[in-house]
Protein backbone atom coordinates (compact mmCIF):
# COMPACT_ATOMS: atom_id res chain seq x y z
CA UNK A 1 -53.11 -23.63 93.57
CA UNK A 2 -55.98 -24.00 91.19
CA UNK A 3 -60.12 -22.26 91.78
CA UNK A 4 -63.29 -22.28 90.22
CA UNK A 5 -64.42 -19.35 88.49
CA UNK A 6 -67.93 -18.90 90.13
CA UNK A 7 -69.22 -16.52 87.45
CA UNK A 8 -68.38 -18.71 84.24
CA UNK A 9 -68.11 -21.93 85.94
CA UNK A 10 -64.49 -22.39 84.84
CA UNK A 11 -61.29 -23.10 86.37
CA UNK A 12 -58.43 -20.68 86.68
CA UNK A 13 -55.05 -21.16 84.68
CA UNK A 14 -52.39 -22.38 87.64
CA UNK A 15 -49.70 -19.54 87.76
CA UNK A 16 -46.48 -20.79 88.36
CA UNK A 17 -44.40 -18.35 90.47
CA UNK A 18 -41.11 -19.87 89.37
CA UNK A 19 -41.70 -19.50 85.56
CA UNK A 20 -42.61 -15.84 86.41
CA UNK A 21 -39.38 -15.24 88.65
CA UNK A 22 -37.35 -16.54 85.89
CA UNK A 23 -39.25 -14.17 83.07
CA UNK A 24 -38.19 -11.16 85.40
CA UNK A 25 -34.68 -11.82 85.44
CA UNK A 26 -34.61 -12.49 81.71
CA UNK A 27 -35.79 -9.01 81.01
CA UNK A 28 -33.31 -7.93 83.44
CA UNK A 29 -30.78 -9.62 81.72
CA UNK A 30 -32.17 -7.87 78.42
CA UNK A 31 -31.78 -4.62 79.87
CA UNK A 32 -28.70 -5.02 80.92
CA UNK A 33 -27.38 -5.95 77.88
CA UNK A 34 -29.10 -3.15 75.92
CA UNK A 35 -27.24 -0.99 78.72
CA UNK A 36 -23.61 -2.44 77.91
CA UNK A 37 -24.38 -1.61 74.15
CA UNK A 38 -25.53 1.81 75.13
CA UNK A 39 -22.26 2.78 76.55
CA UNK A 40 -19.38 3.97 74.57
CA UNK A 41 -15.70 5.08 75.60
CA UNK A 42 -14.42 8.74 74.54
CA UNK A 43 -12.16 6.50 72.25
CA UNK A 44 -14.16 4.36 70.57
CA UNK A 45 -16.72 7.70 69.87
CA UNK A 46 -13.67 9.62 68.20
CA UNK A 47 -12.98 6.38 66.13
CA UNK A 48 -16.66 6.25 65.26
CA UNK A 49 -16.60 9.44 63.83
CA UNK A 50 -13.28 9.71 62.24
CA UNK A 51 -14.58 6.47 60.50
CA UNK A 52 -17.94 8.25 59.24
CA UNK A 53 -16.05 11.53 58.30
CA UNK A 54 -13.60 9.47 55.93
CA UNK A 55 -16.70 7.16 54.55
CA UNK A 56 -18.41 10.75 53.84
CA UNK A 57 -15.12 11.96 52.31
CA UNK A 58 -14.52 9.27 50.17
CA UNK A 59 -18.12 8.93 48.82
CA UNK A 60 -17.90 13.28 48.46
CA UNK A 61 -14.55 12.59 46.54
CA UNK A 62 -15.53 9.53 44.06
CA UNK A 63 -18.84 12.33 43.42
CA UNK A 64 -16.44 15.20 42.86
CA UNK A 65 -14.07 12.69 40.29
CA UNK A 66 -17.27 11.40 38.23
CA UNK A 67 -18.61 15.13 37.84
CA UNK A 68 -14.78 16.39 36.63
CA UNK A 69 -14.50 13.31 34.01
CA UNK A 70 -18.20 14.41 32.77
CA UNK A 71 -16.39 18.27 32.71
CA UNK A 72 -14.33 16.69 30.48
CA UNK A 73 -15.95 14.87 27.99
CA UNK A 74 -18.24 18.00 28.00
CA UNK A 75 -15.74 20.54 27.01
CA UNK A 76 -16.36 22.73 29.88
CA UNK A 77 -13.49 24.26 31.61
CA UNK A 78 -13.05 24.09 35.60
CA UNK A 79 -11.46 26.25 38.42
CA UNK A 80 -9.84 25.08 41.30
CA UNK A 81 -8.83 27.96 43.31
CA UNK A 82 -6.55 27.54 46.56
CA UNK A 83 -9.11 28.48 49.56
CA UNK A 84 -6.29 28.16 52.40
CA UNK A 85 -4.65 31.34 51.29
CA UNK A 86 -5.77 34.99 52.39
CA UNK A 87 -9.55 35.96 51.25
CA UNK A 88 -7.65 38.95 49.36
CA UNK A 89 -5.68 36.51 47.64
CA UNK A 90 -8.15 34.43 46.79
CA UNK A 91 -9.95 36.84 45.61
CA UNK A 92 -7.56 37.83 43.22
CA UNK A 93 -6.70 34.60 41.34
CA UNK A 94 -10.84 34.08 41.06
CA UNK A 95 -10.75 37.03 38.99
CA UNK A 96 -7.70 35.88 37.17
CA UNK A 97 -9.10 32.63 36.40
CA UNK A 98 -12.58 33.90 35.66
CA UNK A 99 -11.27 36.62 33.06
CA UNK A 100 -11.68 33.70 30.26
CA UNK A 101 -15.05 33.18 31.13
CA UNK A 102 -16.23 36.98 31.83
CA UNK A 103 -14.14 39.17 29.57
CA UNK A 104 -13.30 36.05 26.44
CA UNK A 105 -17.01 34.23 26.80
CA UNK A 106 -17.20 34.03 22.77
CA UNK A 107 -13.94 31.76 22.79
CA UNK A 108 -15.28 29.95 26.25
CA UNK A 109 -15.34 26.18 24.52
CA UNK A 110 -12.80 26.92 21.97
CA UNK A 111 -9.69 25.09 22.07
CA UNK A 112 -6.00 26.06 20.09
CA UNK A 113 -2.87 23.78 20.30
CA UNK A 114 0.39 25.57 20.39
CA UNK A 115 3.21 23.55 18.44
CA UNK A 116 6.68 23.85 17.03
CA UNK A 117 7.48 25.33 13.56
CA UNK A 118 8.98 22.36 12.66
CA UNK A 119 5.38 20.40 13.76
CA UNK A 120 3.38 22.81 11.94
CA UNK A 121 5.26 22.79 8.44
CA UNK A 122 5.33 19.11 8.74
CA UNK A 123 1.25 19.24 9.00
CA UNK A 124 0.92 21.56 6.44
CA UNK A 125 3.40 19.60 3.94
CA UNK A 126 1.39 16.12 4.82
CA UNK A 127 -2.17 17.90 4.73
CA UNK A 128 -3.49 17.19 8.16
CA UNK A 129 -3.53 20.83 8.22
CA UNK A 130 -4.01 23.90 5.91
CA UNK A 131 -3.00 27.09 6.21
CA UNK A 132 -4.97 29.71 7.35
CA UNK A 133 -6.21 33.16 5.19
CA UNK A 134 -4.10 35.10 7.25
CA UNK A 135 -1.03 32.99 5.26
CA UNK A 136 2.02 33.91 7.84
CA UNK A 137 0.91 37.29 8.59
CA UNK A 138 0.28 37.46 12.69
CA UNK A 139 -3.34 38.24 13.31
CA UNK A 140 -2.43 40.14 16.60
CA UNK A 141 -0.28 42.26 14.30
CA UNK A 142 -2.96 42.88 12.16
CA UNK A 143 -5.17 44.16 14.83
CA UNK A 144 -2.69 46.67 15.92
CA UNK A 145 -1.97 48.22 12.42
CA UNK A 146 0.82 46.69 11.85
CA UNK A 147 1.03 46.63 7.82
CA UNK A 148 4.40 44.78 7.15
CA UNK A 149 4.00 40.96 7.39
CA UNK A 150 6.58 38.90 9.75
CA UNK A 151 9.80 38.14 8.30
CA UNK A 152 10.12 34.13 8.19
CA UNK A 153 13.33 33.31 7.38
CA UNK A 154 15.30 30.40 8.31
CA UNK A 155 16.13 30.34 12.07
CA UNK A 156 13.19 32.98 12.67
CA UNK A 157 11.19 31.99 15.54
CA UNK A 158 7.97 31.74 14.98
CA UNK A 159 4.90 30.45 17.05
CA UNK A 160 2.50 27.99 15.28
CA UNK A 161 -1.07 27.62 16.94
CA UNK A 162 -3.34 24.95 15.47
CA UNK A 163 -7.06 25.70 15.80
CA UNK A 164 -9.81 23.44 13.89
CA UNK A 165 -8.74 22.89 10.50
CA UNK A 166 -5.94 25.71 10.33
CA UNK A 167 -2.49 26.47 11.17
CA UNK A 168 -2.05 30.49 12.20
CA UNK A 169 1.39 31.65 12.88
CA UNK A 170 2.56 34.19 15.85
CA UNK A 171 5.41 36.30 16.04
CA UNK A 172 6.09 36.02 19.64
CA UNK A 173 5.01 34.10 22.71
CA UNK A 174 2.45 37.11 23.92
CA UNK A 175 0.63 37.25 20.58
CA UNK A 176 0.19 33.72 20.57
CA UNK A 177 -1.08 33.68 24.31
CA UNK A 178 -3.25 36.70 22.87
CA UNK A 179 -4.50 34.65 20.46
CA UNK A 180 -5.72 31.83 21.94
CA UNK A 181 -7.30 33.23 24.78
CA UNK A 182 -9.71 34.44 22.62
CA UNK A 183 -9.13 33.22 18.83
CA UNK A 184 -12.68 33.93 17.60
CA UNK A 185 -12.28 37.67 18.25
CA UNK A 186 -9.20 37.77 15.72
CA UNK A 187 -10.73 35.06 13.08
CA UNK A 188 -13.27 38.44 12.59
CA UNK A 189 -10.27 40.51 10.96
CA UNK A 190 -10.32 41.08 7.51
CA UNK A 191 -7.91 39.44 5.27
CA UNK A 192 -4.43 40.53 4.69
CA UNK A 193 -3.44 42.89 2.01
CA UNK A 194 -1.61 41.04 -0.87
CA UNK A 195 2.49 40.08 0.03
CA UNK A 196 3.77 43.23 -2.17
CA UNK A 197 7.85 43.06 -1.85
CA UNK A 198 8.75 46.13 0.42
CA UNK A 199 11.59 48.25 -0.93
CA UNK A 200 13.08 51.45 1.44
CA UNK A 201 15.95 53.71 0.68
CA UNK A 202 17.85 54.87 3.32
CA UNK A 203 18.59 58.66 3.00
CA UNK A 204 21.46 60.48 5.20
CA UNK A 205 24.31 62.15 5.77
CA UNK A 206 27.96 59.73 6.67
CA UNK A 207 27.98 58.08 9.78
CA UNK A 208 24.89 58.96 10.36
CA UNK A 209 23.23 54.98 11.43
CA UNK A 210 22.09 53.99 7.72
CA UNK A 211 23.91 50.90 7.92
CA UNK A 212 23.12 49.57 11.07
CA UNK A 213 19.20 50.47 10.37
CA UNK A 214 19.20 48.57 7.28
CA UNK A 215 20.97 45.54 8.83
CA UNK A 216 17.67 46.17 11.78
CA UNK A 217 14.96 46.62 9.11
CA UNK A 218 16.60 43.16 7.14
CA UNK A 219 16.74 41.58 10.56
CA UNK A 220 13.34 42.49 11.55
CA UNK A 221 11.06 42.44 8.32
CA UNK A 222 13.60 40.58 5.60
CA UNK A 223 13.18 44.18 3.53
């Protein structure tokens, strides 16, 4: 049906109820639909969010791999410490594994190579290397007083370690772990006295050990 507005002398816009009955149900049909996307099974909410916790993982992972590499290229050393174990535990192989950075912090970005004798007279012979002032004295040796130098004589094992420029030469597997946890402290030593040839006499009675302490010293020291 159509009037006449009286005030503005206009007719009114016919309304049509069927276009209007038909605009209700499409916003029914709207909400409906919002209402089936709305809803969400137990199942598909645990897949949702197993989904989003291995997305976050793998993004927290490829963060964690870019930050070791620039560790790397940086020089600077890194932990990892086993969390799963007991806190005491735990506790204890921090301390272990934070010893070179609290109690050896001058040697903190230096960096020794442990090789074979055979590696390290081969270096030295080709002149990749050059031997240290030390010569074949041990510098953890030296630190403890010790005034006779190392007796290197064929089959002898001794235990190169290569730092910088220089070869320095260990006596056994704990002075070379000695030394390069912390090889700045013993590059402070002074040098070595001069190689003077060592000569003992063995005084005693008969059957008293002189010939099995000589055989020692010669084994020991090459005196």
């Amino acid at each position: 049906s159509s009037g006449i507005n009286a005030e503005y002398g206009e007719e009114e816009p016919e309304i049509e109820l069927k276009d209007v009955t038909i605009s209700d149900e499409e916003e029914d049909e709207e909400e409906d639909d919002l209402g089936d996307d709305e809803e969400e099974t137990e199942e598909e909410a645990v897949d949702r969010i197993r989904g989003e916790i291995s997305d976050r993982y793998d993004s927290d992972m490829q963060v964690v791999s870019t930050l070791t590499n620039t560790l790397e290229d940086l020089n600077i050393p890194r932990i990892t410490i086993d969390a799963s174990r007991k806190p005491k535990v735990v506790g204890y192989s921090l301390t272990q594994q934070l010893r070179s950075i609290t109690e050896l912090r001058e040697s903190l970005f230096s960096q020794c190579l442990a090789v074979k004798a055979r590696q390290a007279n081969d270096m030295l012979a080709r002149g990749y290397k050059q031997s240290s002032r030390f010569g074949r004295w041990d510098p953890v040796l030296l630190e403890e007083g010790k005034a006779i130098q190392p007796y290197q004589a064929p089959g002898q094992l001794t235990y190169p370690v290569v730092y910088r420029a220089h070869i320095y030469f260990m006596s056994s597997l704990e002075n070379r772990q000695k030394f390069m946890d912390n090889p700045l402290h013993y590059l402070r030593l002074p040098s070595p006295p001069p190689n003077v040839p060592v000569k003992l006499a063995i005084v005693g009675p008969p059957k008293s050990g002189k010939t099995m302490l000589a055989r020692r010293l010669e084994r020991d020291h090459g005196i």
